[in-house]
PDB file of N, CA and C in Angstrom:
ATOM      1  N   UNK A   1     -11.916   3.730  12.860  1.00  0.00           N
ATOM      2  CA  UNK A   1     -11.919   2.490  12.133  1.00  0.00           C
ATOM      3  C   UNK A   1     -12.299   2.790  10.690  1.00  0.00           C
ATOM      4  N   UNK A   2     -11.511   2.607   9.348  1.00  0.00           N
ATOM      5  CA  UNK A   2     -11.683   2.540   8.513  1.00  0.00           C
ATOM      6  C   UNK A   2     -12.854   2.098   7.690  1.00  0.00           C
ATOM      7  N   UNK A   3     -13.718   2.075   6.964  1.00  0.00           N
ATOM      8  CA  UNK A   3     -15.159   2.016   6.300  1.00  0.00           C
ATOM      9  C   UNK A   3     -14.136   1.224   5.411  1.00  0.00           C
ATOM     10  N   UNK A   4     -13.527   1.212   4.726  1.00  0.00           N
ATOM     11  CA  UNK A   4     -12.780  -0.194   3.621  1.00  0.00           C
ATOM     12  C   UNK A   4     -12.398  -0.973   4.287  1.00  0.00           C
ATOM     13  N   UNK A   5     -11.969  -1.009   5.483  1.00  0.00           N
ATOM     14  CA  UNK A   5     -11.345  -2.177   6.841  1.00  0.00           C
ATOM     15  C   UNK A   5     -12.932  -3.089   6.811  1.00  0.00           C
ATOM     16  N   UNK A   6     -13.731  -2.462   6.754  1.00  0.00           N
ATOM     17  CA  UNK A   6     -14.890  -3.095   6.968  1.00  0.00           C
ATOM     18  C   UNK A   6     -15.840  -3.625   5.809  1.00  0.00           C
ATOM     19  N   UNK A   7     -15.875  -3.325   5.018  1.00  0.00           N
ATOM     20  CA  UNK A   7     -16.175  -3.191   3.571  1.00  0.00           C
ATOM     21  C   UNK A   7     -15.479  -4.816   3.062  1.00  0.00           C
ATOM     22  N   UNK A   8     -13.825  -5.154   3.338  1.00  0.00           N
ATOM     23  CA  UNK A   8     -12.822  -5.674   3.167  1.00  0.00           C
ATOM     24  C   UNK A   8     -13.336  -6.823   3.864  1.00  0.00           C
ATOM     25  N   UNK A   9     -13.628  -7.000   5.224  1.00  0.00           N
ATOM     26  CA  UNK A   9     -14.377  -7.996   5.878  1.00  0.00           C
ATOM     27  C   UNK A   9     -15.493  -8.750   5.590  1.00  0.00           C
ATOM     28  N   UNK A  10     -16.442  -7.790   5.174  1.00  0.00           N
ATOM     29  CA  UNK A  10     -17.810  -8.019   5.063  1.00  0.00           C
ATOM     30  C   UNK A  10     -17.405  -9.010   3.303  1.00  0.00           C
ATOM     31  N   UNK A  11     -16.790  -8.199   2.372  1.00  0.00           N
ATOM     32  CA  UNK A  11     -16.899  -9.268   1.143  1.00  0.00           C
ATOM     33  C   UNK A  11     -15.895 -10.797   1.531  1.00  0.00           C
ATOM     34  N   UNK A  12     -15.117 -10.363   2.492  1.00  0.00           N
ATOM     35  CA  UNK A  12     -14.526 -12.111   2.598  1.00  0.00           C
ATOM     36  C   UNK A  12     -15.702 -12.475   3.525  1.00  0.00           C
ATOM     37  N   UNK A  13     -16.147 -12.167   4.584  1.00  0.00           N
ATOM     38  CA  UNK A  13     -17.449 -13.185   5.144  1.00  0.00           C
ATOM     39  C   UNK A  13     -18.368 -13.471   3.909  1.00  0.00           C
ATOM     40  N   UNK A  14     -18.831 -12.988   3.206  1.00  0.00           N
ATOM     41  CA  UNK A  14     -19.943 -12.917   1.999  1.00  0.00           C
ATOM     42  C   UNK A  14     -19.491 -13.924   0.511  1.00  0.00           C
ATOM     43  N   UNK A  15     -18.884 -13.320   0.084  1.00  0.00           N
ATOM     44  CA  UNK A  15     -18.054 -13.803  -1.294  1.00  0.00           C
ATOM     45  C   UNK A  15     -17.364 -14.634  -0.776  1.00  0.00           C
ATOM     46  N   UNK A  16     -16.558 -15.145  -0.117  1.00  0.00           N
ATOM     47  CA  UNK A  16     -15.675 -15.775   0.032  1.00  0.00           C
ATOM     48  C   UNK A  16     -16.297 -17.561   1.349  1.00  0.00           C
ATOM     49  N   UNK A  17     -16.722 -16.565   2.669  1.00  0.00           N
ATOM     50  CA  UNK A  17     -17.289 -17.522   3.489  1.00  0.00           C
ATOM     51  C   UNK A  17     -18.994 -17.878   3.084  1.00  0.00           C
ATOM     52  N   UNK A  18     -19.740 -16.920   2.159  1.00  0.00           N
ATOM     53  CA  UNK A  18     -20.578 -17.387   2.120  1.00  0.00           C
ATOM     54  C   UNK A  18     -21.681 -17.628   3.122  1.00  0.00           C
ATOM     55  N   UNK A  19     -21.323 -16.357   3.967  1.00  0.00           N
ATOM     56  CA  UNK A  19     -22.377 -15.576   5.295  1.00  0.00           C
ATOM     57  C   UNK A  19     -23.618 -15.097   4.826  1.00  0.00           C
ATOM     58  N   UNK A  20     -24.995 -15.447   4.941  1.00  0.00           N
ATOM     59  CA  UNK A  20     -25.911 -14.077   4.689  1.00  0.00           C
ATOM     60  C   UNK A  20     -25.093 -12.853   4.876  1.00  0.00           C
ATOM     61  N   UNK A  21     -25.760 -12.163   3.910  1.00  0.00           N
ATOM     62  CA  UNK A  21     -25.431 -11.309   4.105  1.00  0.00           C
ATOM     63  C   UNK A  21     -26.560 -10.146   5.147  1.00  0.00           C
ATOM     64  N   UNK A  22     -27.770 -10.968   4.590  1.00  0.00           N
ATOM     65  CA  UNK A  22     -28.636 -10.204   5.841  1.00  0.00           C
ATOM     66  C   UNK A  22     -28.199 -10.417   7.775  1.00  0.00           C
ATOM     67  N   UNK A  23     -27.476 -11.517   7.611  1.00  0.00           N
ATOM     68  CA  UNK A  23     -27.093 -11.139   8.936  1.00  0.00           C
ATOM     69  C   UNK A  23     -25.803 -10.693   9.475  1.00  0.00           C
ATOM     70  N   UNK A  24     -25.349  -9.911   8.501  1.00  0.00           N
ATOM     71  CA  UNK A  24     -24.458  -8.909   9.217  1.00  0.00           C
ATOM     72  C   UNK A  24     -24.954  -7.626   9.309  1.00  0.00           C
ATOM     73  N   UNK A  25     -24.911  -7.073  10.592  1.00  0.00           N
ATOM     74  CA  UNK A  25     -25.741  -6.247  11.274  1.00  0.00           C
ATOM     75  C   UNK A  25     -24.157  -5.594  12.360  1.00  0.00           C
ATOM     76  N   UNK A  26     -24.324  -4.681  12.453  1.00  0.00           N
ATOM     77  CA  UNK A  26     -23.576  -3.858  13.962  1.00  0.00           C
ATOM     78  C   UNK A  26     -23.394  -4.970  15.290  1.00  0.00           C
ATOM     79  N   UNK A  27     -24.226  -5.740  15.383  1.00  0.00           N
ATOM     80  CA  UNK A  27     -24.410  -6.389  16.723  1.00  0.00           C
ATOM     81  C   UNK A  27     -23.974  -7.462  16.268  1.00  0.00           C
ATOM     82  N   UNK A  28     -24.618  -8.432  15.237  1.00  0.00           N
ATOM     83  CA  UNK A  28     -24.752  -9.601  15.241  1.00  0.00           C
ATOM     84  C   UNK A  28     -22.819 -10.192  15.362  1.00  0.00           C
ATOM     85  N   UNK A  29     -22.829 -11.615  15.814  1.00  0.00           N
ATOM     86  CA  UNK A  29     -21.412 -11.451  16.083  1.00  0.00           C
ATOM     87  C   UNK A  29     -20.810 -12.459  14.948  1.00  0.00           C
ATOM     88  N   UNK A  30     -19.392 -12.918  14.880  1.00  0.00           N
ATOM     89  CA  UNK A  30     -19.043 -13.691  13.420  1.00  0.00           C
ATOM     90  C   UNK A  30     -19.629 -15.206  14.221  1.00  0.00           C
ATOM     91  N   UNK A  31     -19.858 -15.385  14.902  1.00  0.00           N
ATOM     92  CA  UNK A  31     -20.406 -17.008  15.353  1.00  0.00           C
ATOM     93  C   UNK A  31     -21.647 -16.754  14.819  1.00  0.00           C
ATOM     94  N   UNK A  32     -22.909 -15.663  15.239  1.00  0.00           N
ATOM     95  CA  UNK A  32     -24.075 -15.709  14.740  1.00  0.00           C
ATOM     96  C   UNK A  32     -24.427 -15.817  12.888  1.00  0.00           C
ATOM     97  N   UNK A  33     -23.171 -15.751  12.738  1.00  0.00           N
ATOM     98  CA  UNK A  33     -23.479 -16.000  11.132  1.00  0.00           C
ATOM     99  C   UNK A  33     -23.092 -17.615  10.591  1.00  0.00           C
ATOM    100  N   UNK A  34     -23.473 -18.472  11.663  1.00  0.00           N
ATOM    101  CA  UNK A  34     -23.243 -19.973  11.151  1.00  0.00           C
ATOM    102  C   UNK A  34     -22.279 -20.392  10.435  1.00  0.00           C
ATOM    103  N   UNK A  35     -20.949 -19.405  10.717  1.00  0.00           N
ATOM    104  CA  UNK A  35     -19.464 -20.016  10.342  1.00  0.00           C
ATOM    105  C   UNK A  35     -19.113 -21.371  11.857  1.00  0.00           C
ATOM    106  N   UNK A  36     -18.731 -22.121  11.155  1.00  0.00           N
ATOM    107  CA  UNK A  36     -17.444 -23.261  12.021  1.00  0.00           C
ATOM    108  C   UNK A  36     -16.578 -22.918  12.097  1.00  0.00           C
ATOM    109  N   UNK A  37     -15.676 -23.643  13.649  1.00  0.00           N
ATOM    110  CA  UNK A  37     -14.202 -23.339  13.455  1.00  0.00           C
ATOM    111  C   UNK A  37     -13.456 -23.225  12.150  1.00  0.00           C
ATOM    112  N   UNK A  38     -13.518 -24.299  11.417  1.00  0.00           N
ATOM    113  CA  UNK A  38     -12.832 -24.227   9.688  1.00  0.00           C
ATOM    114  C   UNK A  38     -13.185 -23.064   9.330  1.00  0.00           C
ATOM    115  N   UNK A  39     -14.491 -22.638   9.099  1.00  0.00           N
ATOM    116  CA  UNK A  39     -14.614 -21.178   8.415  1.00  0.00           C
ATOM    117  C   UNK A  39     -13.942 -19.869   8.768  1.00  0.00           C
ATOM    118  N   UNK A  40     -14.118 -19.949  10.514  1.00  0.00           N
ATOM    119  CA  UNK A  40     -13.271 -19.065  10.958  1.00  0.00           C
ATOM    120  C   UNK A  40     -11.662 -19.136  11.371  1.00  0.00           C
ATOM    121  N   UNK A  41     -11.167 -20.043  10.724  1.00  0.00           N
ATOM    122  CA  UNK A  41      -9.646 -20.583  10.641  1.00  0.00           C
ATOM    123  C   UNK A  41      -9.489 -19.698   9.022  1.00  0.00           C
ATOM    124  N   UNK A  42     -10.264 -19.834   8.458  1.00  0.00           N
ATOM    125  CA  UNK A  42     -10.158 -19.311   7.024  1.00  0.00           C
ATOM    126  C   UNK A  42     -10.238 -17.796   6.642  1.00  0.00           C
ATOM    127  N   UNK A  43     -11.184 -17.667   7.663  1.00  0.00           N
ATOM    128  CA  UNK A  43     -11.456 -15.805   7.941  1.00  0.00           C
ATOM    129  C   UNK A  43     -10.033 -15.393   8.047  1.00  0.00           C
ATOM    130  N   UNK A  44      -9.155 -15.996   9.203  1.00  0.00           N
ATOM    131  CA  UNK A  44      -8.305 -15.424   9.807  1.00  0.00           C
ATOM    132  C   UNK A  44      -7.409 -15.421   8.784  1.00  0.00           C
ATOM    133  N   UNK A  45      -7.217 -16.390   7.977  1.00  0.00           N
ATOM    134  CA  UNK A  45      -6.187 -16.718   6.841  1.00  0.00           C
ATOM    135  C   UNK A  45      -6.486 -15.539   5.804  1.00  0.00           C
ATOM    136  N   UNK A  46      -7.327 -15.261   5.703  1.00  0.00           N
ATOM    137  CA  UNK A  46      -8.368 -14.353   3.988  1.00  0.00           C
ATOM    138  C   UNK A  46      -7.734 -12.861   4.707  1.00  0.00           C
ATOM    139  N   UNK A  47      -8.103 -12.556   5.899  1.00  0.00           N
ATOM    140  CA  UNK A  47      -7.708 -11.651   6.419  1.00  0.00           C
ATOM    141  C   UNK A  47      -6.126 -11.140   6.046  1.00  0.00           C
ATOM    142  N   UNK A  48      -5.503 -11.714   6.855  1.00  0.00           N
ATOM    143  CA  UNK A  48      -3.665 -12.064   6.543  1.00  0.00           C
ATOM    144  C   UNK A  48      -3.785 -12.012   5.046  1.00  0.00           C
ATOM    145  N   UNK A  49      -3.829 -12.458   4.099  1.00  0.00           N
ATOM    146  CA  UNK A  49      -4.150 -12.290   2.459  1.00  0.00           C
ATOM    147  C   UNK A  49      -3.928 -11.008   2.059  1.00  0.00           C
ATOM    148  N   UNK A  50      -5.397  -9.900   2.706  1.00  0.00           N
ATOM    149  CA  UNK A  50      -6.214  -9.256   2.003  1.00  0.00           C
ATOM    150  C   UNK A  50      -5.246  -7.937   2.868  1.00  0.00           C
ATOM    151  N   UNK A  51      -4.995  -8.136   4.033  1.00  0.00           N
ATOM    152  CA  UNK A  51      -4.732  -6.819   4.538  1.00  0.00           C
ATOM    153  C   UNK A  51      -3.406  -6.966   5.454  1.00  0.00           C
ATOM    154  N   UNK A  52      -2.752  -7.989   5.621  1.00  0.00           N
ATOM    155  CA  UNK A  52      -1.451  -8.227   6.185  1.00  0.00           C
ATOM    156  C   UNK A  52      -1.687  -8.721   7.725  1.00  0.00           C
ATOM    157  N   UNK A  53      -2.830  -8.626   8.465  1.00  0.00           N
ATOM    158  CA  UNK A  53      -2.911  -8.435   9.972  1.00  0.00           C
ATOM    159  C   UNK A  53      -3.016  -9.721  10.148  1.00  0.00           C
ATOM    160  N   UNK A  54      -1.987  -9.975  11.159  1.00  0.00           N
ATOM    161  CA  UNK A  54      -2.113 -11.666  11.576  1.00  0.00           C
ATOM    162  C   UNK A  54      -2.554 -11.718  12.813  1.00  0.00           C
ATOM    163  N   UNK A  55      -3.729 -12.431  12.837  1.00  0.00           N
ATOM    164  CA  UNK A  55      -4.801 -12.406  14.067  1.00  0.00           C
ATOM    165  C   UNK A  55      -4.721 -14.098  14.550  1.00  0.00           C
ATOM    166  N   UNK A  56      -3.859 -14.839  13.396  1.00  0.00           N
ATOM    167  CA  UNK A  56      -3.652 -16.117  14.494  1.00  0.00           C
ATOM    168  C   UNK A  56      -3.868 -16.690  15.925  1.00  0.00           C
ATOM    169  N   UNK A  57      -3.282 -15.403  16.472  1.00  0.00           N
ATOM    170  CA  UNK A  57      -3.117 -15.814  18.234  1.00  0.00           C
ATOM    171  C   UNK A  57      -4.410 -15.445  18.699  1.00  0.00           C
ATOM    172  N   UNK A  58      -5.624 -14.817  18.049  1.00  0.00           N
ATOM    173  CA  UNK A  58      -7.097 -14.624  18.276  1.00  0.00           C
ATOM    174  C   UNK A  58      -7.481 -15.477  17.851  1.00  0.00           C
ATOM    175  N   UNK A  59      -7.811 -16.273  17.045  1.00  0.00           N
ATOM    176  CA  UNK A  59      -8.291 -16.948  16.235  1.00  0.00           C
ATOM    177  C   UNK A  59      -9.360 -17.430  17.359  1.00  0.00           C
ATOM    178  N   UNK A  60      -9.255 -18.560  18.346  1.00  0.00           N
ATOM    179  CA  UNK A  60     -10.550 -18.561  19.438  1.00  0.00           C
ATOM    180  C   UNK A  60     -11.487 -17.465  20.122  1.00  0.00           C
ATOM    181  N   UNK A  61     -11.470 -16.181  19.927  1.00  0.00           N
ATOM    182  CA  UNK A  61     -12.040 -15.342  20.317  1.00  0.00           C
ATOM    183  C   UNK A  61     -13.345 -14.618  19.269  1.00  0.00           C
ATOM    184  N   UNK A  62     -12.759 -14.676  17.849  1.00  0.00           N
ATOM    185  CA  UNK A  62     -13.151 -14.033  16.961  1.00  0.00           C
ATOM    186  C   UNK A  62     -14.485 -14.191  16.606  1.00  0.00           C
ATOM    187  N   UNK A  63     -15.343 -15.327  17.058  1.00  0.00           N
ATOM    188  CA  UNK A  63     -16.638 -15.993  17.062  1.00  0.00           C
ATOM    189  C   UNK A  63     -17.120 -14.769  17.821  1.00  0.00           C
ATOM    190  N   UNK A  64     -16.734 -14.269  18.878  1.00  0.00           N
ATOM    191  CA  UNK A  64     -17.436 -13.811  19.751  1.00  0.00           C
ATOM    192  C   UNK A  64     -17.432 -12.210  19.333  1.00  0.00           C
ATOM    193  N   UNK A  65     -16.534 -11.750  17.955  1.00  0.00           N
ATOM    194  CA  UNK A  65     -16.597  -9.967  18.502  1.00  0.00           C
ATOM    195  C   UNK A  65     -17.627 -10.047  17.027  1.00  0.00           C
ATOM    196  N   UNK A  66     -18.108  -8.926  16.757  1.00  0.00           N
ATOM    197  CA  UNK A  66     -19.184  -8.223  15.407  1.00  0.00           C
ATOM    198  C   UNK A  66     -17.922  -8.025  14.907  1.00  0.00           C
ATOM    199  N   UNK A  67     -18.737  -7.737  13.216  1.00  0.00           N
ATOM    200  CA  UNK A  67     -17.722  -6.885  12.441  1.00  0.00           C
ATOM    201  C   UNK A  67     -17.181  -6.060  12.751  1.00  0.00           C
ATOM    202  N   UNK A  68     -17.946  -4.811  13.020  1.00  0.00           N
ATOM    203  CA  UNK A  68     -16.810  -3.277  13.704  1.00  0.00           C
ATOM    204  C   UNK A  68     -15.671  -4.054  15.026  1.00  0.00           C
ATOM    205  N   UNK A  69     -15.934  -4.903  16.031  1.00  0.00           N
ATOM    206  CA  UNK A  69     -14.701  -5.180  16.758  1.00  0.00           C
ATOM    207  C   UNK A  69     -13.904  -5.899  16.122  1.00  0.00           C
ATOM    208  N   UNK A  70     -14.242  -6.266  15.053  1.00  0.00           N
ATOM    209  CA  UNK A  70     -12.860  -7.476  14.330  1.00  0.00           C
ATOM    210  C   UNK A  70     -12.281  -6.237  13.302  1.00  0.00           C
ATOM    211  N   UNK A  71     -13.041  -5.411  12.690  1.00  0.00           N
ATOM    212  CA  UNK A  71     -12.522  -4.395  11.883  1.00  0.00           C
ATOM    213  C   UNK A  71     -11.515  -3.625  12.906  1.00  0.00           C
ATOM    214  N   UNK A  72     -11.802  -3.352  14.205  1.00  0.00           N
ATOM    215  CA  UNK A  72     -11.415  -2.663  15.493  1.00  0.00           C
ATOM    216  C   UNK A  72      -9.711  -3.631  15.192  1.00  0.00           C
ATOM    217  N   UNK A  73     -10.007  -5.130  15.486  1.00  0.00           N
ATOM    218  CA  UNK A  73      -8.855  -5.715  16.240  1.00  0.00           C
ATOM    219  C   UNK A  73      -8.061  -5.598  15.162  1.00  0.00           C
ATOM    220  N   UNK A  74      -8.436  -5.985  13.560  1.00  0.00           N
ATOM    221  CA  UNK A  74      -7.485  -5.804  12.518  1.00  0.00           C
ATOM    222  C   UNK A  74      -6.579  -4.457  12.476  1.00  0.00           C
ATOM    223  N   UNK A  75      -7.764  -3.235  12.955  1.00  0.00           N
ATOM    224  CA  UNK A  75      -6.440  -2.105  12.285  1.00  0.00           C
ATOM    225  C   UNK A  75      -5.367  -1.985  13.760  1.00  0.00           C
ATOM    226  N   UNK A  76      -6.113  -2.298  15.192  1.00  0.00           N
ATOM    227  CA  UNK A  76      -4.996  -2.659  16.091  1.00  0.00           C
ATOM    228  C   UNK A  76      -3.881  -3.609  15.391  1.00  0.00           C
ATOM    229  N   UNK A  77      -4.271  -4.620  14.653  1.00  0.00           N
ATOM    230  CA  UNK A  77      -3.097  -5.475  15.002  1.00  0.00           C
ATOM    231  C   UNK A  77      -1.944  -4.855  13.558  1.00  0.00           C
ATOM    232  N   UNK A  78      -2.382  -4.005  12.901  1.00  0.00           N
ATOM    233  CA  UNK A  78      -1.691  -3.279  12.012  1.00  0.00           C
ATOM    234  C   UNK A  78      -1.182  -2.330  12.384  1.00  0.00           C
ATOM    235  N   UNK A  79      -1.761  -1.818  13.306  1.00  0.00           N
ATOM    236  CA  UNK A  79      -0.842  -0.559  13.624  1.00  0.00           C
ATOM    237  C   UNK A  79       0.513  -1.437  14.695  1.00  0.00           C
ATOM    238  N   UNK A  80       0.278  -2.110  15.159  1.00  0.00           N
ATOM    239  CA  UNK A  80       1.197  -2.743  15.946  1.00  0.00           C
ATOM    240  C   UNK A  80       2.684  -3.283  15.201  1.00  0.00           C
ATOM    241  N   UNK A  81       2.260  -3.930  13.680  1.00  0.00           N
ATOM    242  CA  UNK A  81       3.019  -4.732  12.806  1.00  0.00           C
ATOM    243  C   UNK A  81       4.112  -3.340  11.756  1.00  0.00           C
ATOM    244  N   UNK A  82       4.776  -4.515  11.817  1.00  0.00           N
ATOM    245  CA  UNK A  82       6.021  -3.850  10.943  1.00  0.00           C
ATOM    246  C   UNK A  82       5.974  -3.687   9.345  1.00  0.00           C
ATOM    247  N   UNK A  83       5.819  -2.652   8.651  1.00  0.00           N
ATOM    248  CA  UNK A  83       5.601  -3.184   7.141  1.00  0.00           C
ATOM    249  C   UNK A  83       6.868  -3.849   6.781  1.00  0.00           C
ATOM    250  N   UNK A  84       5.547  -5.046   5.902  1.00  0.00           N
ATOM    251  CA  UNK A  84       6.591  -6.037   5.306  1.00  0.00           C
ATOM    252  C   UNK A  84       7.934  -5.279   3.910  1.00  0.00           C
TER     253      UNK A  84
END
């Protein structure tokens, strides 16, 4: 898993969603950082933006993984996708 895949995440939760940043941690998960559905409708969108990976069809799950598994599911769902 890429260290900029994650890096890339962490400033759209931060800069963008406006997450502590003290609570992103290895464990902690994207629900424990007091995003709402809207916020995490927006993640998924910032994502698609920033790095091409369309995680749409996750979008209900994503509350539940940490950064490293959403960094995990992004470069899956890139390696899967066709460059545009």
């Amino acid at each position: 898993m890429s260290e900029d895949l994650r890096a890339v995440l962490t400033r759209i939760l931060v800069e963008d969603l406006e997450a502590d940043n003290s609570t992103l941690t290895e464990t902690s998960t994207i629900a424990s950082m007091d995003l709402d559905s809207l916020a995490i409708a927006e993640l998924v969108i910032r994502i698609k933006e920033e790095t091409g990976a369309d995680l749409g069809s996750e979008e209900a799950s994503i509350g539940d993984l940490t950064v490293p598994a959403l960094a995990g599911m992004v470069a899956a769902a890139l390696g899967s996708e066709q460059p545009a």
